[in-house]
C-alpha atoms as a PDB file:
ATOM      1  CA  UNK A   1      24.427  13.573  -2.399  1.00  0.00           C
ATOM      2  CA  UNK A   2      23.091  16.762  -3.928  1.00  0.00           C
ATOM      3  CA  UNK A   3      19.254  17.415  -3.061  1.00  0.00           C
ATOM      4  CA  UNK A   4      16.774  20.292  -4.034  1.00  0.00           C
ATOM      5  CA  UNK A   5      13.498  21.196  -1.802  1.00  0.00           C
ATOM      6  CA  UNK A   6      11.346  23.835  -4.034  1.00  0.00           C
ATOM      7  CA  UNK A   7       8.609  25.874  -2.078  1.00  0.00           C
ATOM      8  CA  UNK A   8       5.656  27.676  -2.722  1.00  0.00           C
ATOM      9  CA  UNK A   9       6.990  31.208  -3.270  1.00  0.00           C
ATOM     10  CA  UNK A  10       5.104  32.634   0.120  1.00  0.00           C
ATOM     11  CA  UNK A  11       6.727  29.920   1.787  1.00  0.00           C
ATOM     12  CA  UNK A  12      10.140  30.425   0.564  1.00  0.00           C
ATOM     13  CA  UNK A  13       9.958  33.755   1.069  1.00  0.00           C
ATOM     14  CA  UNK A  14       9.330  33.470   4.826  1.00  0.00           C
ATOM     15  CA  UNK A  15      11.839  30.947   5.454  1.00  0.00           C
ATOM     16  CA  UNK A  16      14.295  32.998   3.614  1.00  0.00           C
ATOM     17  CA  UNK A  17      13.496  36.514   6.319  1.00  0.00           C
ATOM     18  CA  UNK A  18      13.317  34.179   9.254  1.00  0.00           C
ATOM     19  CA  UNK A  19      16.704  32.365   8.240  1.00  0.00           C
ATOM     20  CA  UNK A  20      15.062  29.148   7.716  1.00  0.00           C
ATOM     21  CA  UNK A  21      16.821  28.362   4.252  1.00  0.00           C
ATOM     22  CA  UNK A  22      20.146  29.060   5.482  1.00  0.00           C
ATOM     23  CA  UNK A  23      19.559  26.730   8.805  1.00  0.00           C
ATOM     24  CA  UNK A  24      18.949  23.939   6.821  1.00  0.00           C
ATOM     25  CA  UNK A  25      21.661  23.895   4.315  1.00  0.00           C
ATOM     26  CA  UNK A  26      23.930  24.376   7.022  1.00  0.00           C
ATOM     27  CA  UNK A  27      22.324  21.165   8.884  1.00  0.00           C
ATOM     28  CA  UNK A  28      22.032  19.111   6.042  1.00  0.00           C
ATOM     29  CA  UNK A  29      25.886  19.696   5.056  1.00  0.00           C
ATOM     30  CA  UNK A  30      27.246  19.208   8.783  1.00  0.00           C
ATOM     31  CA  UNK A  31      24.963  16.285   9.938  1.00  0.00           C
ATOM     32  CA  UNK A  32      24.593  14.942   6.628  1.00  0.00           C
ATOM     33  CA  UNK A  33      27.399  15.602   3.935  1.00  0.00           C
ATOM     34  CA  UNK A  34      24.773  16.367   1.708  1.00  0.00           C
ATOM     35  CA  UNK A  35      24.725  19.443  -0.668  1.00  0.00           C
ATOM     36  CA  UNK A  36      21.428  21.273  -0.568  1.00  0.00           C
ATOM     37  CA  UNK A  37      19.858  23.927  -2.246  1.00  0.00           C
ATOM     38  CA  UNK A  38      16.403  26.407  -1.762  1.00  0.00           C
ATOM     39  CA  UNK A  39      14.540  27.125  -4.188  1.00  0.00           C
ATOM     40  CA  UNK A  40      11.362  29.502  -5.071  1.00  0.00           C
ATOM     41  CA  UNK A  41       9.530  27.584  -7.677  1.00  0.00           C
ATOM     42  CA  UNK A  42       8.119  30.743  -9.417  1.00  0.00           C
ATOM     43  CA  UNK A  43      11.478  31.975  -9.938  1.00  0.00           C
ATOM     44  CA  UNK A  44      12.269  28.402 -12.168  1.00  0.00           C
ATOM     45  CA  UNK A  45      11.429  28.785 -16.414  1.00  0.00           C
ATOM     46  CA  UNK A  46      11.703  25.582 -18.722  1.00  0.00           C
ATOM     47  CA  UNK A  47      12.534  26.471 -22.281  1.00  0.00           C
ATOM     48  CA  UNK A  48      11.727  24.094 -25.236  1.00  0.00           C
ATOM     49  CA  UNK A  49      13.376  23.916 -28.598  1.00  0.00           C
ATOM     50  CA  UNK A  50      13.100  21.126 -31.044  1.00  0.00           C
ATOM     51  CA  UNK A  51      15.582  18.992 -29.818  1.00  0.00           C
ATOM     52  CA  UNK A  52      16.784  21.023 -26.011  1.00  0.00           C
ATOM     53  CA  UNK A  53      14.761  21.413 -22.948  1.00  0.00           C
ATOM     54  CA  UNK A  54      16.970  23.914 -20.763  1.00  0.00           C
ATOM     55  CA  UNK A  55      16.196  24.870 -16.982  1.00  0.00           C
ATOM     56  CA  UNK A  56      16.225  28.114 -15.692  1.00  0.00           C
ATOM     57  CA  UNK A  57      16.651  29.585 -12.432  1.00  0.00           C
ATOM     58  CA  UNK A  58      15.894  33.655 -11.762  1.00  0.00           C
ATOM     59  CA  UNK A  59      17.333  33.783 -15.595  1.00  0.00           C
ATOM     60  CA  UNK A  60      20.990  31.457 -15.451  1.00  0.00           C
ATOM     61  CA  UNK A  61      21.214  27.901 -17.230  1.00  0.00           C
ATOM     62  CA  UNK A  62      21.051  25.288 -14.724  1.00  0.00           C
ATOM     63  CA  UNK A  63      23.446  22.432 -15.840  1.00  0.00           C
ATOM     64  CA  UNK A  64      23.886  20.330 -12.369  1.00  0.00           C
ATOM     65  CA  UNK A  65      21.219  18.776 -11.721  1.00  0.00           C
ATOM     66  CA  UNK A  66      20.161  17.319  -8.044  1.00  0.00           C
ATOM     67  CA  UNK A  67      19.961  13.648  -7.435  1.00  0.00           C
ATOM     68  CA  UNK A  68      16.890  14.342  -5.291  1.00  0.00           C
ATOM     69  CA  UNK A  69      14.028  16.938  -5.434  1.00  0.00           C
ATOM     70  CA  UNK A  70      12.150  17.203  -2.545  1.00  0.00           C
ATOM     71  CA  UNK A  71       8.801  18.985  -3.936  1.00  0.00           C
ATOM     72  CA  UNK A  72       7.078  21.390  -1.600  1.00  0.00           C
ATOM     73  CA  UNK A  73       5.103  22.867  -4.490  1.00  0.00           C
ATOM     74  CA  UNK A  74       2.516  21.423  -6.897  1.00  0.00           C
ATOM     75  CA  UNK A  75       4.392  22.708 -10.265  1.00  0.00           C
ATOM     76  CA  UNK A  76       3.661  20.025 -12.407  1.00  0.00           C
ATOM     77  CA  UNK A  77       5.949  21.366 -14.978  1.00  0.00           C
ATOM     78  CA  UNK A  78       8.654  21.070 -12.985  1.00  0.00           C
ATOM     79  CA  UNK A  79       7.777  17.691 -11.729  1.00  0.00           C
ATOM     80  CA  UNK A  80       7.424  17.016 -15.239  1.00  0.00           C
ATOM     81  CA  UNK A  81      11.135  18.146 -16.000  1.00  0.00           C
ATOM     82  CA  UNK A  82      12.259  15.725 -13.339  1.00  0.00           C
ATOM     83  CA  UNK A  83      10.847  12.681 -14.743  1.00  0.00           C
ATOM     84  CA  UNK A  84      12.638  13.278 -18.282  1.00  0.00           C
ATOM     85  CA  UNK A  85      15.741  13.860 -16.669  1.00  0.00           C
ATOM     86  CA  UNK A  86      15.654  10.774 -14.229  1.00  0.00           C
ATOM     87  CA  UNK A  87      15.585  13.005 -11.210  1.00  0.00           C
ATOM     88  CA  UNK A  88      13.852  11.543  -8.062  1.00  0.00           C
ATOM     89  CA  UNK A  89      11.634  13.701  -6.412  1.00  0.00           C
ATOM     90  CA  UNK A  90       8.615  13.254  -3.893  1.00  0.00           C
ATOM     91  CA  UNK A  91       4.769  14.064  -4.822  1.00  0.00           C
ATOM     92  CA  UNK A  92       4.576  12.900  -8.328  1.00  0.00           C
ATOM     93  CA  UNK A  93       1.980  14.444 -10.026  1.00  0.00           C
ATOM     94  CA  UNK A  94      -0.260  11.542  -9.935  1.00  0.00           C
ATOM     95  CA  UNK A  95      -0.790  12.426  -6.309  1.00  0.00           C
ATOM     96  CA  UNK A  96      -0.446  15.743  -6.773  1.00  0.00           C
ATOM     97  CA  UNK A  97      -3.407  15.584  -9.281  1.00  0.00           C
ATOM     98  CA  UNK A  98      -5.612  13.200  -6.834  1.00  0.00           C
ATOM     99  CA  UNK A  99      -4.900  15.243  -4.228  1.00  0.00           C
ATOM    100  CA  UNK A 100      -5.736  18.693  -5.541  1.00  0.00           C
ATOM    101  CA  UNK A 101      -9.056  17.494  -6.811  1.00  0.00           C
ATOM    102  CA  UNK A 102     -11.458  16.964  -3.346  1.00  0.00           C
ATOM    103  CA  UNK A 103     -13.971  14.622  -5.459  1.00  0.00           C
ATOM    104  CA  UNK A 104     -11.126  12.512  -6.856  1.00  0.00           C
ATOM    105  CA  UNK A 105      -9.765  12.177  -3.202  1.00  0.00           C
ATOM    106  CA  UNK A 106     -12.822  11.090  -1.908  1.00  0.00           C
ATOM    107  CA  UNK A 107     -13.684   8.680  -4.482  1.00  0.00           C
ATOM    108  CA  UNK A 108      -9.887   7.083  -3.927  1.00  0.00           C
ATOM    109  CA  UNK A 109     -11.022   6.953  -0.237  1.00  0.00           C
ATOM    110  CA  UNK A 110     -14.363   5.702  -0.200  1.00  0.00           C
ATOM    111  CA  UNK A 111     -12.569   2.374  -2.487  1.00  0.00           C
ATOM    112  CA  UNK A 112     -10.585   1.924   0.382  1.00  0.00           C
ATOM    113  CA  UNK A 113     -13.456   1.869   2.764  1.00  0.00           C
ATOM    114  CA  UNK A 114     -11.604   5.038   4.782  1.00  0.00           C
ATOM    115  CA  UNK A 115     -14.648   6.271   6.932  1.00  0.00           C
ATOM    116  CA  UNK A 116     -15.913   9.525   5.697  1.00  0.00           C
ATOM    117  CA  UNK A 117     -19.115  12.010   6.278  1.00  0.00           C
ATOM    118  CA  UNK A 118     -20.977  12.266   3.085  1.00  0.00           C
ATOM    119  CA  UNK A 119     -19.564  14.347   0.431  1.00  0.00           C
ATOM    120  CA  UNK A 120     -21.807  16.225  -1.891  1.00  0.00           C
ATOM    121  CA  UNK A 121     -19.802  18.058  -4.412  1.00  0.00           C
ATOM    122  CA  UNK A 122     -20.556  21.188  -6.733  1.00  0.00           C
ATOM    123  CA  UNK A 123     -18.712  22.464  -9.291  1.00  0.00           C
ATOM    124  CA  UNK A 124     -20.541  26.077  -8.368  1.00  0.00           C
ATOM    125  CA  UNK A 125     -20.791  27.327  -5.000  1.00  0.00           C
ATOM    126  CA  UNK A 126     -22.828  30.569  -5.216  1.00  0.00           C
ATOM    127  CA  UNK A 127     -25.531  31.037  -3.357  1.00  0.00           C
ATOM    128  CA  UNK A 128     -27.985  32.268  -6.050  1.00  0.00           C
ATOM    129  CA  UNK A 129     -28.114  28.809  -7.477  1.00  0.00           C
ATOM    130  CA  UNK A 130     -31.231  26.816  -7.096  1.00  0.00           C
ATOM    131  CA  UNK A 131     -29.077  23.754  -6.433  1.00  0.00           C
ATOM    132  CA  UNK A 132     -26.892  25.041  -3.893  1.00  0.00           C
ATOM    133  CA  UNK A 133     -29.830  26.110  -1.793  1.00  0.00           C
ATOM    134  CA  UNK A 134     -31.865  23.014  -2.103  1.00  0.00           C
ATOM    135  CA  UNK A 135     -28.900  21.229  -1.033  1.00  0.00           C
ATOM    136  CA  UNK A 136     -28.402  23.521   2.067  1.00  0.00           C
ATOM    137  CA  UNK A 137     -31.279  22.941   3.134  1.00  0.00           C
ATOM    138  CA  UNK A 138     -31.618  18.924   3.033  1.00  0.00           C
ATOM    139  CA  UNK A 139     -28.092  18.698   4.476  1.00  0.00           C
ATOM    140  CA  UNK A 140     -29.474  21.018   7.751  1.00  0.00           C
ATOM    141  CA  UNK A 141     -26.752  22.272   9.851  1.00  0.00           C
ATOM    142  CA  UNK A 142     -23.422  22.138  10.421  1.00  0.00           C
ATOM    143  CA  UNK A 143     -22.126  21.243   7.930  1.00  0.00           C
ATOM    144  CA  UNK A 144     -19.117  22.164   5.637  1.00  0.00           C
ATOM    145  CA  UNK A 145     -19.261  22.711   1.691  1.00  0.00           C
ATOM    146  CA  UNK A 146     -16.013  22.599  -0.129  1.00  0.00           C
ATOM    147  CA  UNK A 147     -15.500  23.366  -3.965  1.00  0.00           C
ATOM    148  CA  UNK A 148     -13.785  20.703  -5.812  1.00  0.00           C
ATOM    149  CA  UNK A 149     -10.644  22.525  -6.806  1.00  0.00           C
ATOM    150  CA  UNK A 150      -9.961  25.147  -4.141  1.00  0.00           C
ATOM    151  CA  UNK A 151      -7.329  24.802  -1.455  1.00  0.00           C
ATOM    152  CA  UNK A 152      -5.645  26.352   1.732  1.00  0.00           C
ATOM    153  CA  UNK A 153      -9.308  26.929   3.247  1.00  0.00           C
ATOM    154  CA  UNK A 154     -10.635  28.555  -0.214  1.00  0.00           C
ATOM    155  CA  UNK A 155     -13.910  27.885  -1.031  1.00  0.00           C
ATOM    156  CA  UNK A 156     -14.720  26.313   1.792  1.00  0.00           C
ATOM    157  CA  UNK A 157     -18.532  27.447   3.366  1.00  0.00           C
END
């Protein structure tokens, strides 16, 4: 079996100075048989032409194709890719899209009856706005505000 796992390019990055990437090919092939390949998903380019969609990698055609992806990066374009060619990969981007988007989380959630705090979300968090500071103050404190969209502990007050 031939598999893929594409990273965030910080992530890749690290794993590739700290000898990560080369640890787990080498695992995968002796404990599995499997052939497996690193990628940086920034380094990846799709080009469309009536009739062709080609992958690139840093620049070279890409003609062998994996029969598994496993996705450690939310490029939907990529995930896209995947689906037209019939390659499997994990985090579709369905999920990906639910799960970037706090509100849309929640809502999926709170239909499930998963037990939550309650959730007030803004689509601006500056704290000029009339709204933000009304809100501040009927929540009292603690409490944590998150924007809808950030991640990785952005906008997060």
């Amino acid at each position: 079996m031939k598999s893929w796992i594409i990273f965030y390019s910080h992530i890749y990055k690290r794993r590739e100075e700290d000898g990560s990437n080369k640890e787990d090919i080498q695992y995968a092939e002796e404990k599995h048989g499997m052939e497996l390949q690193i990628f940086d998903a920034t380094k990846f380019t799709i080009n469309v032409t009536t009739g062709s969609v080609t992958l690139f990698y840093e620049d070279k055609i890409i003609n062998d194709f994996p029969d598994f992806v496993l996705m450690k990066s939310s490029n939907e374009d990529l995930k896209y890719f995947f689906e037209t060619k019939k390659i499997k990969y994990t985090n579709d981007i369905a999920s990906t899209m639910l799960t970037s988007n706090k509100m849309a989380t929640h809502i999926s959630l709170s239909e499930t009856n998963v037990k939550m705090p309650q959730t007030i979300f803004m689509h601006s968090l500056d704290s000029n706005n009339r709204d933000f500071n009304k809100i501040v103050r009927s929540l009292g404190k603690p409490f944590v505000l998150k924007g809808l969209k950030g991640r990785c502990g952005t906008m997060v007050h």
